[in-house]
Protein backbone atom coordinates (compact mmCIF):
# COMPACT_ATOMS: atom_id res chain seq x y z
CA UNK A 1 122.93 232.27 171.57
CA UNK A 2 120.06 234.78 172.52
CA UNK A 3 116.86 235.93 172.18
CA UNK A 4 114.63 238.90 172.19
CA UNK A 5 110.81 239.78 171.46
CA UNK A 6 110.23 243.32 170.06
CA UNK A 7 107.68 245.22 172.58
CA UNK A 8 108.24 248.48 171.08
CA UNK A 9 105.23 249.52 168.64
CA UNK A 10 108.06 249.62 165.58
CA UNK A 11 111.71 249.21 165.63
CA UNK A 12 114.25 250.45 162.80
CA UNK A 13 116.30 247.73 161.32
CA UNK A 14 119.40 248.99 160.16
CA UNK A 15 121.89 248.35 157.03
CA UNK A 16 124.73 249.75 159.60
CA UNK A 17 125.23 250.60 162.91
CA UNK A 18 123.89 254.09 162.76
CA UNK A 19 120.78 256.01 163.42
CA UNK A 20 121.68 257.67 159.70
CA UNK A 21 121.83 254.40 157.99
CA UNK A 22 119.57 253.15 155.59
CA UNK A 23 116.40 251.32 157.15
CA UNK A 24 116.20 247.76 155.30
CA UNK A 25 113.20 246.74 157.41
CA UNK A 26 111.30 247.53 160.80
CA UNK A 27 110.45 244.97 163.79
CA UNK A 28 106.82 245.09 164.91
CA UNK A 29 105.10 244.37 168.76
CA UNK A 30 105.70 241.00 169.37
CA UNK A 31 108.24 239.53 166.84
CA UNK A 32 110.33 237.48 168.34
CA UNK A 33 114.86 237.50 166.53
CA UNK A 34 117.62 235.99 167.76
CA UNK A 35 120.98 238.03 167.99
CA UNK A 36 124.08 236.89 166.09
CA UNK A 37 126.24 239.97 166.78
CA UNK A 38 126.63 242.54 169.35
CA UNK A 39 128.53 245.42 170.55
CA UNK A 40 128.26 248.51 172.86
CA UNK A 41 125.56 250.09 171.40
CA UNK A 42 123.95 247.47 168.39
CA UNK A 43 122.65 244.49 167.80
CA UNK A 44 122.37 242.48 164.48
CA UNK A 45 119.37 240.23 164.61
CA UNK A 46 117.47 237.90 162.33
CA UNK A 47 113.79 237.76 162.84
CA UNK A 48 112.57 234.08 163.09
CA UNK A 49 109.31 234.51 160.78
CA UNK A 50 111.35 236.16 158.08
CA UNK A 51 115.05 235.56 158.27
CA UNK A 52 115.30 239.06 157.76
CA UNK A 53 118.49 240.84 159.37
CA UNK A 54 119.90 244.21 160.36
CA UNK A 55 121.37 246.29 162.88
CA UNK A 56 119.05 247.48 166.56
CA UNK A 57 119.93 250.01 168.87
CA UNK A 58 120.89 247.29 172.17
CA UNK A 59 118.52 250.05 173.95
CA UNK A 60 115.57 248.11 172.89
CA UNK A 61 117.13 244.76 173.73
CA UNK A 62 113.90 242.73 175.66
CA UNK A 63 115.53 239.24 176.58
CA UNK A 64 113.82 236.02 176.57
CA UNK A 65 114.79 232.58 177.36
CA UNK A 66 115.21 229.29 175.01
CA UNK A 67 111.74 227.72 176.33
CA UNK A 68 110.17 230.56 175.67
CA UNK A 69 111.28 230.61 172.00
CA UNK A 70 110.47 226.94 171.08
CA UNK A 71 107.15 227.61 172.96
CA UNK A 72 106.42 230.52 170.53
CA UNK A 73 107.90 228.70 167.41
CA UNK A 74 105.35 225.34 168.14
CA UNK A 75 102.40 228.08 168.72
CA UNK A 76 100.32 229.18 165.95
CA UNK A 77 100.48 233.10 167.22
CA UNK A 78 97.96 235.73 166.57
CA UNK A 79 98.77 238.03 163.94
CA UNK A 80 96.71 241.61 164.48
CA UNK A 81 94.84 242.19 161.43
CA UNK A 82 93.42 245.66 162.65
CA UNK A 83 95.33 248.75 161.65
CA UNK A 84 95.62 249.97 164.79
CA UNK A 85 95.15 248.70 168.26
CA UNK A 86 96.18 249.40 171.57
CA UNK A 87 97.65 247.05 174.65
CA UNK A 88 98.47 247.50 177.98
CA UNK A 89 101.45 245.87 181.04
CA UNK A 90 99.65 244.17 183.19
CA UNK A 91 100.49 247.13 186.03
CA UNK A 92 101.49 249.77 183.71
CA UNK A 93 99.74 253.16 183.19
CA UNK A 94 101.33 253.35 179.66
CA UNK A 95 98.98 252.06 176.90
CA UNK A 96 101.21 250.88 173.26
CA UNK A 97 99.90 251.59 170.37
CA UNK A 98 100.72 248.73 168.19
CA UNK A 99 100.02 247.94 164.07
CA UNK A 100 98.72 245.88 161.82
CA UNK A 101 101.06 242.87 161.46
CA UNK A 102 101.92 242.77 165.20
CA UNK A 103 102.07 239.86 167.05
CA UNK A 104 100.40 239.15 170.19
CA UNK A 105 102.00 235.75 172.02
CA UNK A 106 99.82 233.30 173.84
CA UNK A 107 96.90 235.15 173.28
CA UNK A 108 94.17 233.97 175.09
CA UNK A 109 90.26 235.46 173.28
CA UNK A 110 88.39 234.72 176.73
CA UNK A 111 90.21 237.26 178.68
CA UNK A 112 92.17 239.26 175.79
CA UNK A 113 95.70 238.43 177.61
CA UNK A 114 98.80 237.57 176.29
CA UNK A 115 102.57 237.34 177.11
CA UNK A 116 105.76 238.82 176.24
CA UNK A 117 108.36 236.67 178.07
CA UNK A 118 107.08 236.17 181.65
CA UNK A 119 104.94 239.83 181.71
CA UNK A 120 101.45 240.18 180.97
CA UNK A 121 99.50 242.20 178.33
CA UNK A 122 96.44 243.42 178.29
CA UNK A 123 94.40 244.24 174.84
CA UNK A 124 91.99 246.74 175.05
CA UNK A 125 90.52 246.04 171.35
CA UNK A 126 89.64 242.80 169.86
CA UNK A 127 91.32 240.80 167.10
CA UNK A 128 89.33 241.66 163.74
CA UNK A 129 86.67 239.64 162.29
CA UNK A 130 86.92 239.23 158.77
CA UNK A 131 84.19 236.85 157.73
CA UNK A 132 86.00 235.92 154.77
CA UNK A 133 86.93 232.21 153.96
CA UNK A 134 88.60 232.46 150.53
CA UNK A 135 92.16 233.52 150.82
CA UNK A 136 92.00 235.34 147.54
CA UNK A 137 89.45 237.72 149.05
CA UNK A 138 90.94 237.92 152.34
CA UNK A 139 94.24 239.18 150.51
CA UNK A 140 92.39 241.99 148.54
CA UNK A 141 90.99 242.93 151.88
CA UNK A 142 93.80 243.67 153.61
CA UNK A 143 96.17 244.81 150.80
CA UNK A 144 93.01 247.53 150.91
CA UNK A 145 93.11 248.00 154.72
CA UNK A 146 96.66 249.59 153.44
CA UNK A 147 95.25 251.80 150.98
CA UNK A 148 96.63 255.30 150.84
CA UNK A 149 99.77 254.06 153.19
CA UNK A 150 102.46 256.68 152.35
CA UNK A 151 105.92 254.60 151.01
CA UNK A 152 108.49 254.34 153.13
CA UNK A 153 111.56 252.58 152.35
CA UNK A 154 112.40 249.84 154.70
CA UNK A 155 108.63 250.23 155.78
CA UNK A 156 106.23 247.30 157.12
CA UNK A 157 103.28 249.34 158.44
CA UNK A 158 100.20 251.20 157.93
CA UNK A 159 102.30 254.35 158.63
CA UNK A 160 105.05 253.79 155.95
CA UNK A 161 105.28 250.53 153.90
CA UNK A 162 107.47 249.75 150.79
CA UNK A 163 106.55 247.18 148.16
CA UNK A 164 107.68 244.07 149.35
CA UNK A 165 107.16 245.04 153.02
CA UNK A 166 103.00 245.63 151.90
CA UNK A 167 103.27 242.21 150.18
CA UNK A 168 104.57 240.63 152.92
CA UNK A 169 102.76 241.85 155.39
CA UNK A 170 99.52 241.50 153.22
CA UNK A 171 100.31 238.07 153.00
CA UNK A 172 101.39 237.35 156.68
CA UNK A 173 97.80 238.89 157.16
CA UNK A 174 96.48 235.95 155.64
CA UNK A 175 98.09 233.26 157.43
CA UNK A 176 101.20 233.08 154.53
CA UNK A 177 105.05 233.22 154.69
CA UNK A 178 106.80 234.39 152.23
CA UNK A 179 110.37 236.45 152.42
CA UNK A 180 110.71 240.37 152.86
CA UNK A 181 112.69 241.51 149.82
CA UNK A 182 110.74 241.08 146.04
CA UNK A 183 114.39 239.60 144.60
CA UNK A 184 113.41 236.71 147.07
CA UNK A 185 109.18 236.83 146.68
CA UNK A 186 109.92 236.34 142.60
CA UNK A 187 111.33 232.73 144.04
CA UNK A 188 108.32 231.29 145.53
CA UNK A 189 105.62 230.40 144.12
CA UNK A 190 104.40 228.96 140.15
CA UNK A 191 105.22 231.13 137.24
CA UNK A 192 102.10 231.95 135.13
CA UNK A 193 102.47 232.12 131.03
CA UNK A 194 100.18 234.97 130.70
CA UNK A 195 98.67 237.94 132.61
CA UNK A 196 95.13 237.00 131.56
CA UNK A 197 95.87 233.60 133.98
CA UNK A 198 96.30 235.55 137.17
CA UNK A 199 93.66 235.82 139.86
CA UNK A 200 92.99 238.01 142.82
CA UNK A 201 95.86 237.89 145.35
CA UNK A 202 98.52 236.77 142.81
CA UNK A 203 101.51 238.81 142.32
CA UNK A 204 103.28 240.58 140.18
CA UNK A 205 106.90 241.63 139.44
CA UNK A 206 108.77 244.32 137.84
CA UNK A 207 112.13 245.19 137.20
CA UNK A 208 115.28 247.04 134.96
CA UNK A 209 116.76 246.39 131.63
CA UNK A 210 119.54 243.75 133.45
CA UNK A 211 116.65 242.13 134.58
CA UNK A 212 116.74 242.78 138.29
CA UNK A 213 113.31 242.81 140.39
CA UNK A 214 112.44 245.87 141.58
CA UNK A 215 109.15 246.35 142.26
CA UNK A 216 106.06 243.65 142.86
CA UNK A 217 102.11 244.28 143.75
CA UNK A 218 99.23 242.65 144.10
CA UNK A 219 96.66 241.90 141.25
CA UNK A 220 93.17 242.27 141.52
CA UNK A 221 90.56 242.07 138.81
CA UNK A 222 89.85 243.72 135.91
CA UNK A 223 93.29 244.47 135.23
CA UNK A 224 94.14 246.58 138.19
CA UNK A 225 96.82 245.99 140.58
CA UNK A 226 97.43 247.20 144.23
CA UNK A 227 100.88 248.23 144.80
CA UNK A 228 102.99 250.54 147.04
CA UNK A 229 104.90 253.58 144.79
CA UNK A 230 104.39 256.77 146.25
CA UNK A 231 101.61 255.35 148.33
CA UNK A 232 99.62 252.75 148.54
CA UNK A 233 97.51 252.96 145.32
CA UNK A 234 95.32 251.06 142.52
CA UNK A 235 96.57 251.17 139.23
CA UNK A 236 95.36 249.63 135.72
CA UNK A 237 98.20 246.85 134.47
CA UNK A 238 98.58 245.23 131.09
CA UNK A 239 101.50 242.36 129.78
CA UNK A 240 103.60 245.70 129.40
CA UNK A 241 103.66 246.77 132.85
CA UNK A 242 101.62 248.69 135.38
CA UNK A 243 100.04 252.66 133.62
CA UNK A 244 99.44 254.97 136.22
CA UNK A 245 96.35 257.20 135.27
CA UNK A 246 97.52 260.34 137.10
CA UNK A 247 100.87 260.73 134.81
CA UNK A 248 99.46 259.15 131.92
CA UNK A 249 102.40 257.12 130.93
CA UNK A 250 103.68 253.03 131.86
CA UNK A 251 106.21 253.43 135.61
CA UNK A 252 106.62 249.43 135.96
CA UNK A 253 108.03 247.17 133.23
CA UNK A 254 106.40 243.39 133.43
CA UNK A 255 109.00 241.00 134.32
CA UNK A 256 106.74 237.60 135.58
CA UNK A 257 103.38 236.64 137.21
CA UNK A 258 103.16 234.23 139.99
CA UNK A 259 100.56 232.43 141.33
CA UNK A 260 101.59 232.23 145.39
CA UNK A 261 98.68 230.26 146.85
């Protein structure tokens, strides 16, 4: 069995081994995966926070030892809650631009240090100070720090997100787990009776005449809900779905409100 920690700014995660294949999910700075199958050029991994899996080019392949993983699995790591931010090899000229959602290992706040495997990291902003204790609020905030995110399939960042990669990620943001793909999110959670029962930071899911889940966002107040379709974007939602105001018709059909927190 082996490991590796991402300490690329985004990696493709790939249905199949091919750079034309369909992109089921991306690896940020920091993650850490362990690699169940290998060959020439690939590697299918699973991410540890997620259990999400899919094909790597071996190119990116950053190895790091079994002590090094149970470390990082016992450690509560930092999750970077700014959109952007830049770090730097301890020795290295080249600066990495790194996103929201990234994870920075053994960061330490005095000196702004951290470590991927045995090297050292430098970064040159500081973690974000939100000033918010309710979780609720701290949701809305970042599922707005996304706002106007073009959609991307596959996406998990700031510079192309899907719908269950924003809620995810929104969610990670706030210090909660829960899986990558909406057909999984739907699990988790308490099922609420009625719209009108939902709070800020609850979500909501949509999906097809057979019943399938196919879309989820996150409500806010006032009937509105933050979701990724197109972009980013705030739309009104009643028990029949979500209305989008620009096209003047119902895109989502309401299939069940959880409550996640």
């Amino acid at each position: 069995m082996s490991y590796g920690i991402a300490d690329l700014s985004i990696t493709p995660m790939r249905r199949e081994r091919s750079e034309r294949s369909e992109m089921v999910s991306q690896m940020l700075f920091g993650e850490v995966y362990e690699v169940l199958e290998t060959d020439e050029k690939w590697l299918y991994i699973r991410l540890l926070h997620d259990n999400c899996e899919g094909w790597v080019e071996k190119k990116v392949f950053r190895e790091v030892d079994e002590a090094y993983v149970q470390n990082y699995k016992a450690s509560d790591q930092l999750i970077m809650g700014e959109v952007f931010n830049l770090v730097m090899k301890k020795g290295d000229w080249e600066n990495r631009l790194i996103v929201a959602g990234s994870v920075l290992p053994f960061y330490d706040a005095y000196t702004k240090r951290m470590f991927l495997g045995d090297e050292e990291y430098v970064v040159l902003g500081g973690p974000r100070e939100v000033g918010i204790e309710s979780v609720r609020d701290l949701l809305i905030q970042y599922a707005l720090m996304y706002f106007n995110a073009p959609y991307l399939w596959g996406g998990r960042t700031p510079k192309g997100i899907d719908c269950s990669g924003f809620v995810q990620m929104v969610y990670r943001l706030a210090g909660i787990t829960i899986p990558r793909e909406a057909e999984k999110q739907v699990n988790e959670g308490q099922t609420l009776s009625f719209l009108e029962e939902a709070q800020p930071g609850d979500l909501a899911f949509f999906g097809d005449t057979s019943g399938c889940i196919t879309h989820v966002g996150i409500l806010w107040e006032q009937g509105r809900i933050i979701h990724a379709s197109g972009r980013v974007r705030i739309d009104k939602i009643d028990h029949h779905g979500i209305f989008n105001e620009d096209i003047k018709r119902y895109t989502h059909t309401l299939k069940v409100v959880k409550e996640m927190i």
